[in-house]
Protein backbone atom coordinates (compact mmCIF):
# COMPACT_ATOMS: atom_id res chain seq x y z
CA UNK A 1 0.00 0.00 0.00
CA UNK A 2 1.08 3.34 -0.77
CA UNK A 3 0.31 6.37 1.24
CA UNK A 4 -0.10 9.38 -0.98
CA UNK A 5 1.47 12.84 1.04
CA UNK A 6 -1.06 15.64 1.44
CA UNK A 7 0.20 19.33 2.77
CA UNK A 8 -2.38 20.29 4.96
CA UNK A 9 -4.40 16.68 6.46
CA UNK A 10 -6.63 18.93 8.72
CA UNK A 11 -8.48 20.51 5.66
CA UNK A 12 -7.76 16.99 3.54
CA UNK A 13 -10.11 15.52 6.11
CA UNK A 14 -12.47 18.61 6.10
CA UNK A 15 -13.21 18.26 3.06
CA UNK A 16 -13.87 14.60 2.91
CA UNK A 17 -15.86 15.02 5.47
CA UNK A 18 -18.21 18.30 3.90
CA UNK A 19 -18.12 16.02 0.66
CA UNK A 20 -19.57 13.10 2.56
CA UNK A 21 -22.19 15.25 4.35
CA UNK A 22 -23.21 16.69 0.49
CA UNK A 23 -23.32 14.24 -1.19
CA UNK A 24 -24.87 11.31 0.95
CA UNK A 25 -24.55 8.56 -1.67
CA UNK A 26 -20.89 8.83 -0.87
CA UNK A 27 -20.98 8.01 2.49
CA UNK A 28 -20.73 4.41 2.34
CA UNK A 29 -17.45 4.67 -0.57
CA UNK A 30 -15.97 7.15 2.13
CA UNK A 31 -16.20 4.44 5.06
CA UNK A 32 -15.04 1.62 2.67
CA UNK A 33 -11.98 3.35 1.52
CA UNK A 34 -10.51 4.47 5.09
CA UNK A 35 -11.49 0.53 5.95
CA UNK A 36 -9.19 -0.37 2.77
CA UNK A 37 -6.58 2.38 4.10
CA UNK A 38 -6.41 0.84 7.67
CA UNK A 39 -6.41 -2.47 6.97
CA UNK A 40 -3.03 -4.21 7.50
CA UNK A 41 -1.39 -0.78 7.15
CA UNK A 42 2.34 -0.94 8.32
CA UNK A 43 2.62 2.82 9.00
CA UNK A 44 1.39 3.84 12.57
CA UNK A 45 0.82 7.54 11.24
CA UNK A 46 -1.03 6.53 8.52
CA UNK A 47 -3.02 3.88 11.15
CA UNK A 48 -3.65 7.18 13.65
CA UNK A 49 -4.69 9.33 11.12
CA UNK A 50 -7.50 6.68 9.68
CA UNK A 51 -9.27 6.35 13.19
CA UNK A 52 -8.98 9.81 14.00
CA UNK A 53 -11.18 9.85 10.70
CA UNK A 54 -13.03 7.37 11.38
CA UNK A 55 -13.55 8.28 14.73
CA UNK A 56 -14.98 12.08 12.42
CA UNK A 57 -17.37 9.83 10.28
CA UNK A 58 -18.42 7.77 12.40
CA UNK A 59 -19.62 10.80 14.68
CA UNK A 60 -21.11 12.90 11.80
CA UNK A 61 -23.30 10.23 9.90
CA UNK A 62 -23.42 6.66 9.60
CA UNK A 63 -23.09 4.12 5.99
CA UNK A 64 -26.04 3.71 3.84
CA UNK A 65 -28.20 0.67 6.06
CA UNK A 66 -27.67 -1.87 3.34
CA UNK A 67 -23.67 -1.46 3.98
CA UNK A 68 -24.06 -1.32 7.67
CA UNK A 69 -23.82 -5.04 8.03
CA UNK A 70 -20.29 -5.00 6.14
CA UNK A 71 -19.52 -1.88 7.78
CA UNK A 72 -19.80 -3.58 11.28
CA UNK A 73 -17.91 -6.75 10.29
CA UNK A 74 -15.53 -5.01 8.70
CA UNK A 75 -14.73 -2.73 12.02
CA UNK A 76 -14.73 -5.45 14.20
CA UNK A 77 -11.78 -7.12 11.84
CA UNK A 78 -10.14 -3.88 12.39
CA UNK A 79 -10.27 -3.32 16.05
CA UNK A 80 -9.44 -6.85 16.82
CA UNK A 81 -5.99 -6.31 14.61
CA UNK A 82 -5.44 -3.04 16.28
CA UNK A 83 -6.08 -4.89 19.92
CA UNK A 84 -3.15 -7.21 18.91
CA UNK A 85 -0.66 -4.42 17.73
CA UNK A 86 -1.61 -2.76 21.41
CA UNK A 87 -0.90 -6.39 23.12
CA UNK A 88 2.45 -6.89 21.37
CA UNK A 89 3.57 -2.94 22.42
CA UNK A 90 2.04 -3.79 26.12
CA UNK A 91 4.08 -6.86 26.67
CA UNK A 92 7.23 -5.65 24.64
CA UNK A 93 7.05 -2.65 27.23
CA UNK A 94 6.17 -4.73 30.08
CA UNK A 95 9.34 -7.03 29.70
CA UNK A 96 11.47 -4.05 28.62
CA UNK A 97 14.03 -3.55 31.59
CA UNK A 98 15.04 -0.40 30.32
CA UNK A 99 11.31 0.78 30.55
């Protein structure tokens, strides 16, 4: 996967956001891209930057109700592989004995 660089990610997200809230038939593509963009992503900026999003969409309007059902299994998949990255840092820290 590659990241592509934007200047300014504040207004990047903005305006994904205003676009989703416009045009509602979008919602659901907007949701299923950041899913695509956070899935099995190696770069923990790019990883914090999606669920700050998501966290954005997610409190500003939901997926279309015929997606929802994808939309949920999807975003359980994702916070179950983010609950193992935490468990790995946890236990590397906790058995660190320079921590």
């Amino acid at each position: 996967m590659t990241d592509i660089s934007v200047p300014y990610p504040e207004q990047f997200a903005k305006s994904v956001l205003q676009m989703a809230v416009d045009y509602v038939d979008l919602r659901s593509e907007v949701y299923l891209q950041l899913m695509k963009q956070l899935d099995e992503n190696p770069r923990a900026e790019s990883v914090t930057r999606g669920w700050n999003l998501m966290c954005m969409l997610a409190s500003t309007f939901l997926p279309a109700t015929d997606f929802r059902p994808y939309y949920d299994i999807c975003l359980i998949r994702l916070i179950n592989m983010l609950l193992k990255v935490l468990l790995r840092i946890v236990h590397a820290t906790a058995y660190d004995p320079w921590s």
